[in-house]
Each structure stands twice: as structure tokens, then as C-alpha cells.
C-alpha atoms as a PDB file:
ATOM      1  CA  UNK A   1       0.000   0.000   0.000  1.00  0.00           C
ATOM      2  CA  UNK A   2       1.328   3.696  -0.906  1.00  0.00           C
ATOM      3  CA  UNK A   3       1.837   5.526   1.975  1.00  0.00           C
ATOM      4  CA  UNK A   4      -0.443   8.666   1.698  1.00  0.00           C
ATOM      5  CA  UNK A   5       1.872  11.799   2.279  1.00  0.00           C
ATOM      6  CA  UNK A   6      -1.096  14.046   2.602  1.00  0.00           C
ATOM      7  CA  UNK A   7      -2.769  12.791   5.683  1.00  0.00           C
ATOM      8  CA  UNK A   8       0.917  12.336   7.770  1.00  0.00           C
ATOM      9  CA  UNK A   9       0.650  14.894  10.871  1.00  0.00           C
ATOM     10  CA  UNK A  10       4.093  15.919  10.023  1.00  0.00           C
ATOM     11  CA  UNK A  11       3.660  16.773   5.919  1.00  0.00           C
ATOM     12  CA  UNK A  12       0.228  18.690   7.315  1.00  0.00           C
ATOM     13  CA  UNK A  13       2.831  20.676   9.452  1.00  0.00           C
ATOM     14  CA  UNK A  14       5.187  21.945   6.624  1.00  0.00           C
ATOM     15  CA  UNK A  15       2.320  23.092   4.537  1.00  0.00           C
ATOM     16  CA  UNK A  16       0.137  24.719   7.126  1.00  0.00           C
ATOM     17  CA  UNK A  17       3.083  27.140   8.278  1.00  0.00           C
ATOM     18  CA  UNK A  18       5.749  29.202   7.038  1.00  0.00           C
ATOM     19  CA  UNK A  19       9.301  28.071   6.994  1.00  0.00           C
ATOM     20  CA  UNK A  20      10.203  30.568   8.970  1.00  0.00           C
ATOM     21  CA  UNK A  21       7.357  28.957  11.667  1.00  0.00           C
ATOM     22  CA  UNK A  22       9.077  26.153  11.510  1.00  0.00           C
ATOM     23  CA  UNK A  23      11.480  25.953  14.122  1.00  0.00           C
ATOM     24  CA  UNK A  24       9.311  27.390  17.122  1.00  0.00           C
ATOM     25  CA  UNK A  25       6.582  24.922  16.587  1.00  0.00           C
ATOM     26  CA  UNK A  26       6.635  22.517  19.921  1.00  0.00           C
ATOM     27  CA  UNK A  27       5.495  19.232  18.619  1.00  0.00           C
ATOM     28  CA  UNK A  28       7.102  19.345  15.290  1.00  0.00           C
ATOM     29  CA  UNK A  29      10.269  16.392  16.030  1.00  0.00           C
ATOM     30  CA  UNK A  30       7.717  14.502  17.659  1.00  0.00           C
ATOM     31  CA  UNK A  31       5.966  14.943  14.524  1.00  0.00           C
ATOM     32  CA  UNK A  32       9.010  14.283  12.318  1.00  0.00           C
ATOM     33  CA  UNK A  33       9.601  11.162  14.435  1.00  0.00           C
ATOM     34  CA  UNK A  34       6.518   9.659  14.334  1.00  0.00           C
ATOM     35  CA  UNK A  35       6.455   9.756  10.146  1.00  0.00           C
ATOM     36  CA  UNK A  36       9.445   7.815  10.102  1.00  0.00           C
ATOM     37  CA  UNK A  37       8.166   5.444  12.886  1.00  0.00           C
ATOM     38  CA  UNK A  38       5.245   4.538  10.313  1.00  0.00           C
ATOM     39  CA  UNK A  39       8.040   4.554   7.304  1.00  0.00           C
ATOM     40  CA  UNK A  40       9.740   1.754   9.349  1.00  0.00           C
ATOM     41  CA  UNK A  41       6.924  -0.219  10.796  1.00  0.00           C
ATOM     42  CA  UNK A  42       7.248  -3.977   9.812  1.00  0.00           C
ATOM     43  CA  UNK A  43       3.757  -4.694   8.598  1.00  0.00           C
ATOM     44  CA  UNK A  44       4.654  -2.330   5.852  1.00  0.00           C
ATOM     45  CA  UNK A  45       5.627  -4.705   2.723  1.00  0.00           C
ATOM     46  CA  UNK A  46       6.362  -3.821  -0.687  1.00  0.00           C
ATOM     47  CA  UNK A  47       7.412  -7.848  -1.956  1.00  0.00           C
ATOM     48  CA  UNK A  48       6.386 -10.114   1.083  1.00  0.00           C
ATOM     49  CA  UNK A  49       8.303 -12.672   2.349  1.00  0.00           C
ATOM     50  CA  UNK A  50       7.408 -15.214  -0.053  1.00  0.00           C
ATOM     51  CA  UNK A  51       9.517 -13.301  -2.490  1.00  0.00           C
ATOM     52  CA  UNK A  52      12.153 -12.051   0.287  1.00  0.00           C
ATOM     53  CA  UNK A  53      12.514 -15.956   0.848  1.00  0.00           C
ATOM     54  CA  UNK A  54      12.883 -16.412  -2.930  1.00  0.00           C
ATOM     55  CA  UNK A  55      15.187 -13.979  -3.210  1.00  0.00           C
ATOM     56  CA  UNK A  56      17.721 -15.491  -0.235  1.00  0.00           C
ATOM     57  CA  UNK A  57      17.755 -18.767  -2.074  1.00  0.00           C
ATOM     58  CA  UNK A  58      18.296 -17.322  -5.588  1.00  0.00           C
ATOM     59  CA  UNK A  59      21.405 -15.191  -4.451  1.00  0.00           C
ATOM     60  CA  UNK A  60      22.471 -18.123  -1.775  1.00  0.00           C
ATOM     61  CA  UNK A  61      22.318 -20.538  -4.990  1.00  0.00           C
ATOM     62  CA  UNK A  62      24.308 -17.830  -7.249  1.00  0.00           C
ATOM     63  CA  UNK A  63      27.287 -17.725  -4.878  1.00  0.00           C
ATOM     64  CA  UNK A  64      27.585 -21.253  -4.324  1.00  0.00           C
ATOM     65  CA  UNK A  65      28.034 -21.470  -8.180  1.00  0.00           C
ATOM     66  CA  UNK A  66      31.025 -18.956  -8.400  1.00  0.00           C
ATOM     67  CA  UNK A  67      28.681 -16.760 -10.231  1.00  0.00           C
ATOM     68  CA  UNK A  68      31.067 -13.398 -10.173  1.00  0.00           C
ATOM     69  CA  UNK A  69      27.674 -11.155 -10.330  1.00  0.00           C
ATOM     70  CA  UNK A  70      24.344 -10.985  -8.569  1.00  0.00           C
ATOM     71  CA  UNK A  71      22.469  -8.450 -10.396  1.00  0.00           C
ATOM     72  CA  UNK A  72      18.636  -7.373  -8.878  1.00  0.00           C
ATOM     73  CA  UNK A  73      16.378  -5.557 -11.362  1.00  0.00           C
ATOM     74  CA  UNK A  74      13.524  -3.496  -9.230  1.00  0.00           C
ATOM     75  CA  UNK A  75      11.356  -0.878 -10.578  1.00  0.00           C
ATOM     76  CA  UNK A  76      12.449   1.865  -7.691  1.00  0.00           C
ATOM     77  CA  UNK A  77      15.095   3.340  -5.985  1.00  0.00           C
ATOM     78  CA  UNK A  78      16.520   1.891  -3.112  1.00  0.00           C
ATOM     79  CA  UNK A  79      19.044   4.284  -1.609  1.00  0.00           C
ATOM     80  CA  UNK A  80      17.231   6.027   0.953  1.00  0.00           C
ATOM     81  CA  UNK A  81      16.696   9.203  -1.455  1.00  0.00           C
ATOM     82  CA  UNK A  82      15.983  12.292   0.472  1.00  0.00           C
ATOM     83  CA  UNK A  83      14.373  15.767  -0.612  1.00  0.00           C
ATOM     84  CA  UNK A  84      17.663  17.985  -1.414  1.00  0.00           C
ATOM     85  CA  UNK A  85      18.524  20.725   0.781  1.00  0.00           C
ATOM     86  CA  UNK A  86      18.830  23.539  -1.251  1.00  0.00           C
ATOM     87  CA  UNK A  87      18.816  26.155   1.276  1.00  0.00           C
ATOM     88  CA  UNK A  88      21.975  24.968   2.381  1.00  0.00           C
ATOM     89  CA  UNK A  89      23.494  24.143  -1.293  1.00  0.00           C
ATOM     90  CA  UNK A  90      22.366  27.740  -1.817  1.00  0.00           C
ATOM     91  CA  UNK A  91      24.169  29.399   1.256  1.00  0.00           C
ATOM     92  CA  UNK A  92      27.232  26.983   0.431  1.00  0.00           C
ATOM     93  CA  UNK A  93      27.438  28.517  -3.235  1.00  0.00           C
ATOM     94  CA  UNK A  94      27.022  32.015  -1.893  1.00  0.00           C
ATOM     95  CA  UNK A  95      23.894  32.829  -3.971  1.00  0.00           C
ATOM     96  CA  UNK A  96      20.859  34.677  -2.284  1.00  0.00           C
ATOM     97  CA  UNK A  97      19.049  31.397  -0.419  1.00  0.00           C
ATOM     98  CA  UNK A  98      15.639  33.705  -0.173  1.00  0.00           C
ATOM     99  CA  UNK A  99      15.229  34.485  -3.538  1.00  0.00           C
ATOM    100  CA  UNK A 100      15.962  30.999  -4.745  1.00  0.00           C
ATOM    101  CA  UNK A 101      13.320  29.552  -1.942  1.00  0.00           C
ATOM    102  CA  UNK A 102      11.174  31.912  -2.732  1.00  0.00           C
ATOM    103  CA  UNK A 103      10.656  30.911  -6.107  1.00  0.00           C
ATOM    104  CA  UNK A 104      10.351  27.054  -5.104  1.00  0.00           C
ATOM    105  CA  UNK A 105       7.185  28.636  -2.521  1.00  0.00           C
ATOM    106  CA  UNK A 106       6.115  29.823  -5.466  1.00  0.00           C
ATOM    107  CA  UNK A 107       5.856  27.791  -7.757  1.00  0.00           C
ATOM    108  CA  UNK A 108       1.777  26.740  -8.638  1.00  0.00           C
ATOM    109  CA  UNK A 109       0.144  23.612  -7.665  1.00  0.00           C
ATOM    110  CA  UNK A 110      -0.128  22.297 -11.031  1.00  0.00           C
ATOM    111  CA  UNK A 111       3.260  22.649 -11.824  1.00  0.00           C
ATOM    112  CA  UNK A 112       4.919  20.870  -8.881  1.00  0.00           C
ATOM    113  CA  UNK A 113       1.593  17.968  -9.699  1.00  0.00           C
ATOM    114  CA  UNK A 114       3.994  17.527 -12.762  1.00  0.00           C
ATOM    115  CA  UNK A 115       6.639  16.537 -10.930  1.00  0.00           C
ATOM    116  CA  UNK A 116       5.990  15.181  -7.389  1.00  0.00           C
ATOM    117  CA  UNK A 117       3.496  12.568  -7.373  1.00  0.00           C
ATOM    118  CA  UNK A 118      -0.176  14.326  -5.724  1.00  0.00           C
ATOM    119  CA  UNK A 119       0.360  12.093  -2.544  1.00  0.00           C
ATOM    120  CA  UNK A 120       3.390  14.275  -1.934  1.00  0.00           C
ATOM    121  CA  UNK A 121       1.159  17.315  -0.622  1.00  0.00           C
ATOM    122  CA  UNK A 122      -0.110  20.213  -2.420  1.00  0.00           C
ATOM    123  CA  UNK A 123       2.407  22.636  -1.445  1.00  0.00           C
ATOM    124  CA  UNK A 124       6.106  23.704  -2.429  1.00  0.00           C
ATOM    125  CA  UNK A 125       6.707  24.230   1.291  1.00  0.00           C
ATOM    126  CA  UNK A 126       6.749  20.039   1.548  1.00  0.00           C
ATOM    127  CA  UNK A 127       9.630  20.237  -0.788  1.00  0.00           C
ATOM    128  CA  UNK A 128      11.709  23.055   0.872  1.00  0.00           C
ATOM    129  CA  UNK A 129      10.874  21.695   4.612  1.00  0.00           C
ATOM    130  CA  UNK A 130      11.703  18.077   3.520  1.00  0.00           C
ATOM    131  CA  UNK A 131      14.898  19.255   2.029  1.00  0.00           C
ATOM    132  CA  UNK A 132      16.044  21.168   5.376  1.00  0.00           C
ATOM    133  CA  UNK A 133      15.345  18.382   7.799  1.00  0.00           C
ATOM    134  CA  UNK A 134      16.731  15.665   5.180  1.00  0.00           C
ATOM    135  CA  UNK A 135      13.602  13.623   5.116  1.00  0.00           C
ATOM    136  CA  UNK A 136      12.759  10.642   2.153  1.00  0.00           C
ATOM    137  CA  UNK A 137      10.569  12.463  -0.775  1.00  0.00           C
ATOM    138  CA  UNK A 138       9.717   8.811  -2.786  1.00  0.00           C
ATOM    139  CA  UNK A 139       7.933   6.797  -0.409  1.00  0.00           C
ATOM    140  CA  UNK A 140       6.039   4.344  -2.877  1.00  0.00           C
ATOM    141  CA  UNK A 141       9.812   3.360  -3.549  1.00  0.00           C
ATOM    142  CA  UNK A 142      11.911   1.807  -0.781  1.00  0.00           C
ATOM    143  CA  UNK A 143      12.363   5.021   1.456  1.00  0.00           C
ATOM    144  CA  UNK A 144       8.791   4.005   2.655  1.00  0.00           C
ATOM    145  CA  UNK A 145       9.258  -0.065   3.264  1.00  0.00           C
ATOM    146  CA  UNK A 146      12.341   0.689   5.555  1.00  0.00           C
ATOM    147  CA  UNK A 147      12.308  -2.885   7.309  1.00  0.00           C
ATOM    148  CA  UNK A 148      11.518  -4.576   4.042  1.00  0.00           C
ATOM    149  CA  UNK A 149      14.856  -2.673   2.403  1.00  0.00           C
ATOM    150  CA  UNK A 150      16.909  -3.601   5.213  1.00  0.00           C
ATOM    151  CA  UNK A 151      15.833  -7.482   4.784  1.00  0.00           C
ATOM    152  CA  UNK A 152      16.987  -7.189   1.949  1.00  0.00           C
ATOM    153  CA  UNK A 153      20.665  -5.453   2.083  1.00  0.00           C
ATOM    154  CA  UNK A 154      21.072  -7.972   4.445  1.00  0.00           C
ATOM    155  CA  UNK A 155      20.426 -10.895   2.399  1.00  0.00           C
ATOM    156  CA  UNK A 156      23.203  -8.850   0.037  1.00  0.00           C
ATOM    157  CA  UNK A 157      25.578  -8.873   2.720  1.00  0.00           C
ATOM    158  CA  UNK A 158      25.592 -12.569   4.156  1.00  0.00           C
ATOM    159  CA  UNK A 159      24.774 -14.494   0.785  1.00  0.00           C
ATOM    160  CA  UNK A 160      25.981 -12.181  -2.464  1.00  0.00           C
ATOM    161  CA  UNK A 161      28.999 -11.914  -3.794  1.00  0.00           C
ATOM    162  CA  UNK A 162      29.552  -9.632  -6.189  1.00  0.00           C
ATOM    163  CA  UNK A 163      26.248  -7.485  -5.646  1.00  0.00           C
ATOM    164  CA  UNK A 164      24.685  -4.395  -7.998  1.00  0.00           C
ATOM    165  CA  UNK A 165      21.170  -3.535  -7.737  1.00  0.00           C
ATOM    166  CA  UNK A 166      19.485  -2.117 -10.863  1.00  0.00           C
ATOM    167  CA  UNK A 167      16.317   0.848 -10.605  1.00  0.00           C
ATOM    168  CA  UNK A 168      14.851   3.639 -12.521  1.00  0.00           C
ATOM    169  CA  UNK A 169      11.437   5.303 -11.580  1.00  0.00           C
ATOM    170  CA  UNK A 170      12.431   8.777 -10.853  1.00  0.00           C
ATOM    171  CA  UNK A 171      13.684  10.219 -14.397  1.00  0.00           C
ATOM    172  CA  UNK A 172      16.968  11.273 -13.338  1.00  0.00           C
ATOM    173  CA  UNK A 173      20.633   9.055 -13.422  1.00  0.00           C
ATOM    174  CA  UNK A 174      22.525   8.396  -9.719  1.00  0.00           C
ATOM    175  CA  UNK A 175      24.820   6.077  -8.643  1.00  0.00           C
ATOM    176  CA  UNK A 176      24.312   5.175  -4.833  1.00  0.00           C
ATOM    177  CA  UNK A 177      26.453   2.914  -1.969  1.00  0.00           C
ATOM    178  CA  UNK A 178      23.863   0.628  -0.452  1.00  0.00           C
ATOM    179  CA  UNK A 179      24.388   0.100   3.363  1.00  0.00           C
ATOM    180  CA  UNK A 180      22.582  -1.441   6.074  1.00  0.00           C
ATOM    181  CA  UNK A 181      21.141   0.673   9.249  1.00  0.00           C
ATOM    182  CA  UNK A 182      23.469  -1.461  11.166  1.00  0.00           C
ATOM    183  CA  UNK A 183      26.345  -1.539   9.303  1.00  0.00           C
ATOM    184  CA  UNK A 184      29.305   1.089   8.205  1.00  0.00           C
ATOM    185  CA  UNK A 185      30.210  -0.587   4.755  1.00  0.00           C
ATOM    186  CA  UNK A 186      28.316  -0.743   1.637  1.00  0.00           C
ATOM    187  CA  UNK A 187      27.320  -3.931   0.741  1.00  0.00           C
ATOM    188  CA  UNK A 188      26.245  -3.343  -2.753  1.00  0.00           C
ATOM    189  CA  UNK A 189      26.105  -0.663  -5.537  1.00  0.00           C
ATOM    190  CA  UNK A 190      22.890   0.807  -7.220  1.00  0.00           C
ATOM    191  CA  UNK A 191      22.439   2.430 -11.120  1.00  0.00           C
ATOM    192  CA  UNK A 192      19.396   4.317 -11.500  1.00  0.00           C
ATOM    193  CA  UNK A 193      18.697   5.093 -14.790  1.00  0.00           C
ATOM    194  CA  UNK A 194      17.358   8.307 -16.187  1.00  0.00           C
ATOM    195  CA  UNK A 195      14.185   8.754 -18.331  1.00  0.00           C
ATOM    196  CA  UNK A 196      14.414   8.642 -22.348  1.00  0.00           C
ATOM    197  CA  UNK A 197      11.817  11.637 -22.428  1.00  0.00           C
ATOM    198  CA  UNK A 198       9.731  12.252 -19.379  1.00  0.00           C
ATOM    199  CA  UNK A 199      11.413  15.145 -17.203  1.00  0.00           C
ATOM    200  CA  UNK A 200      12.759  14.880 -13.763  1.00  0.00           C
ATOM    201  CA  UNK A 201      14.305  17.366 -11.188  1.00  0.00           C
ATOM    202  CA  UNK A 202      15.191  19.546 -14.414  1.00  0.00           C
ATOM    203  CA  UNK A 203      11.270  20.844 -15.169  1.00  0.00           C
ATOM    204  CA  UNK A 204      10.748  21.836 -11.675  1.00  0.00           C
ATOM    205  CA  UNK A 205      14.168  24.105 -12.037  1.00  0.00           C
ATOM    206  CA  UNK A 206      12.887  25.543 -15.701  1.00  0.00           C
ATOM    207  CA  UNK A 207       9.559  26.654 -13.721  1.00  0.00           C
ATOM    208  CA  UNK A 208      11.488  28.725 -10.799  1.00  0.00           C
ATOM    209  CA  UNK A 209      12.727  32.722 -11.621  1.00  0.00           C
ATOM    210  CA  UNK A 210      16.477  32.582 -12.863  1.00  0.00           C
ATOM    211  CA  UNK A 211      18.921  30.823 -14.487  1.00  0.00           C
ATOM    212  CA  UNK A 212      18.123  26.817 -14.914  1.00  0.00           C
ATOM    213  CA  UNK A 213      21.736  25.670 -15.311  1.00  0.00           C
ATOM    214  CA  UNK A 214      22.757  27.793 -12.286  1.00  0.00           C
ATOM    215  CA  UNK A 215      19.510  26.066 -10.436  1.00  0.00           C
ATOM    216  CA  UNK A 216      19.621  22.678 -11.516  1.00  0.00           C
ATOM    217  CA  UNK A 217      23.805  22.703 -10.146  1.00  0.00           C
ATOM    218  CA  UNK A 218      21.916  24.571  -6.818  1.00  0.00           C
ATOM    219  CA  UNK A 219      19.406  21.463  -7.067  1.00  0.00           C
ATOM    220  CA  UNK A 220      22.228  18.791  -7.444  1.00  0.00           C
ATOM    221  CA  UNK A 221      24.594  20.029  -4.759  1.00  0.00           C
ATOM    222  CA  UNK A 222      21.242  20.074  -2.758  1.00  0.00           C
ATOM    223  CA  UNK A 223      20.628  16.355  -3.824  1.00  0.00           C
ATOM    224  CA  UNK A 224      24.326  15.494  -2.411  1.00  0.00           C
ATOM    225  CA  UNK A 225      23.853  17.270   0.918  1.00  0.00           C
ATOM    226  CA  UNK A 226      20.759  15.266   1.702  1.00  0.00           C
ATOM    227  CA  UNK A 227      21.880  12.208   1.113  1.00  0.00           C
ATOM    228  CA  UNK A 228      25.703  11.766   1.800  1.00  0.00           C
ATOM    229  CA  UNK A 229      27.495   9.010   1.543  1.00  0.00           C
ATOM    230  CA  UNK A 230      24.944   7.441  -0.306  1.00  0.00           C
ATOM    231  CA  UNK A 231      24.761   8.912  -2.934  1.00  0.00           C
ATOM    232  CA  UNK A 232      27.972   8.624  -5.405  1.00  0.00           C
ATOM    233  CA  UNK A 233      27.138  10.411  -8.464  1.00  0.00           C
ATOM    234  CA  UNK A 234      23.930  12.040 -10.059  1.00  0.00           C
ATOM    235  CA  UNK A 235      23.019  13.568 -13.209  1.00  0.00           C
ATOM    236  CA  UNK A 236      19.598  15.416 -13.244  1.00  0.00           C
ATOM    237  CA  UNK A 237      20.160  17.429 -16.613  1.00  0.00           C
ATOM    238  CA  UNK A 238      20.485  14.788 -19.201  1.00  0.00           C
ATOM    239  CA  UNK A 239      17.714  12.124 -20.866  1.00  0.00           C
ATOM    240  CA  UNK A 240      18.598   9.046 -22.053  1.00  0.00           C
ATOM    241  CA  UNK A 241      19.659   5.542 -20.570  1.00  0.00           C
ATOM    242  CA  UNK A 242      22.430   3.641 -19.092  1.00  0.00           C
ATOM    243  CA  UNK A 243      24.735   0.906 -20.439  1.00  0.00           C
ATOM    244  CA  UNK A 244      26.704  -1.295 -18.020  1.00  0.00           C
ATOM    245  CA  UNK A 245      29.859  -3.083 -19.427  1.00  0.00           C
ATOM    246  CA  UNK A 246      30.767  -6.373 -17.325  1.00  0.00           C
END
């Protein structure tokens, strides 16, 4: 089931107040916590466990057979992919952060409904409030079956040898180091490929006041501050796909 940003306490919060509200609200942490509390929760399953099982055995079976690669195809990303800060990429480039973040609080409904999906609220302040406090923006993708994603890099880590995890979904190119909540290594590597046509990151950027190259490299550094280390390369200006040599 897709979690529903749109009725979480927390997402209510960010749209119902100013950013600059923000930080004197009392109960907004324990608001913050309690969304990721119901990202985590176990009962929340995006494959099951008939497939997790299935997929123990299949990678079990592939390293017993010297296999050098274990390669898992899913539809959606999962790195834990967070909203990018760009207040902070701004202030780090030395640009003007409230003109840039006031154009994002600007931007119309309809044109962030072309790029968010409509459970991610209605409002432009989602985007800049989950981008300060780091928080996941895709939760129909892995960022919202936490337990179920950890299950899994686990399963990479004791049985795989050689693992790379393959993903698209969000119309823009990363690279990402996959690690467990409980460990400090990666276990396994993840290419996300770009869309051929369909626009990512880059139409929200040619909507906002100013120059799109300058914003989508604001957006990008933004992207990288969110979600360090994970995240090992991006490209959110290009279309097209991604070939993989072995």
C-alpha cells in the first residue's frame, strides 16, 4: 500500500506554516519522528516474504556457483533518497538562499503535480521543509518499506557476492552505496537510470525565476547534501539511458 503523504501529521505541518514557523513549533520532532516510525513499521511490505525468501535462495544458490555477479532488477530506488537541501546548497554557493526559496514557494500547484506525485502534498513548502530536515521524498519506492529494504541489504551482505542492484522510476541518473542501518560498509552498488523523455528534477528548475543551469547545479549540490554518503554520483540534466559493461 502507498503511503499517503497528505494525511501524515508531520507533511500537514510543513504546509500549514511558514518556513520561517518552523522551528518554534513545539510538537514538530515529535511529529518528524513519528512519520518515520510509520516509514519503518514492519507490517509495511512492498514484496512479502514469499519473495524475500525467494530472493535469499536465488542469491544463496548464485554464490555457491562462483557466479562473479548478482544483479537485482527493481522498478524503484533503493538508496534512501531524500528531498535535497537547497537552502543549504544555496548558502554553500554564496547565492541569495531567499530568492531561490522563494521561487520554489512559489511555484503553482499544477506545476509541482507535474513533478511530485499528488500524494506528496499540495504545497512547495513540503519540498523546501523536507529538504532542510533531510527527510525521504519517494515513499512508494523503498524510502517508505524501511524494514523490508533492510531485509533485503542484508540478504546482500551474508549471501551475495559480487552485488549491484538495478532501478529507474524517478527520471533522473545516480549512482548510490547501499548500506545497512546497522552496518558502516556498503554492501552493494545501485544504477538508477534516467528517463528517455519524461522530465525529472530539471522541469521543476525551468519553472522557478532565474537561471536553470545555475539552479539545476543549486538542485544537485542540494541532492548530495541530503543524502551523503549514499549517494555517489547524479546527473539530473540529461535524458537518455544507461549501459553497463561487465
Amino acid at each position: 500500500e502507498q503511503y499517503n503523504y497528505t494525511q501524515d501529521p508531520y507533511i500537514q505541518t510543513l504546509q500549514e506554516h511558514a518556513p520561517d514557523e518552523w522551528a518554534g513549533l513545539p510538537d514538530l520532532k515529535q511529529k518528524q519522528q513519528a512519520y518515520y516510525q510509520a516509514l519503518e513499521a514492519p507490517n509495511r511490505t512492498l514484496i512479502g516474504q514469499t519473495q524475500m525468501s525467494r530472493l535469499r535462495s536465488d542469491f544463496a544458490s548464485s554464490a555457491e556457483a562462483n557466479v562473479t555477479w548478482q544483479v537485482l532488477g527493481n522498478t524503484v530506488v533503493m538508496a534512501p533518497l531524500n528531498t535535497p537541501d537547497v537552502g543549504a546548497a544555496v548558502e554553500e554557493q554564496g547565492l541569495v538562499a531567499e530568492t531561490l526559496l522563494d521561487g520554489i514557494l512559489g511555484v503553482a500547484t499544477s506545476d509541482l503535480l507535474e513533478v511530485v506525485p499528488a500524494s506528496f502534498g499540495q504545497s512547495a513548502r513540503v519540498l523546501v521543509g523536507t529538504g532542510r530536515y533531510h527527510d525521504p521524498v519517494i515513499v512508494d519506492g523503498w524510502s517508505g518499506y524501511q524494514y523490508e529494504r533492510n531485509q533485503i541489504l542484508e540478504i546482500l551482505q551474508s549471501t551475495a557476492t559480487n552485488p549491484v542492484v538495478l532501478s529507474g522510476d524517478i527520471h533522473n541518473a545516480f549512482v548510490w552505496l547501499l548500506t545497512p542501518d546497522n552496518a558502516t560498509q556498503p554492501v552493494a552498488v545501485e544504477f538508477t537510470t534516467a528517463s528517455v523523455t519524461a522530465p525529472g528534477v530539471d522541469l521543476l528548475a525551468e519553472k522557478l525565476p532565474g537561471e536553470t543551469p545555475k539552479l539545476l547545479a543549486v538542485a544537485e549540490r542540494g541532492l548530495h547534501i541530503s543524502n551523503q554518503p549514499t549517494m555517489h554520483y547524479s546527473n539530473i540534466r540529461e535524458r537518455g539511458a544507461v549501459y553497463h559493461t561487465v
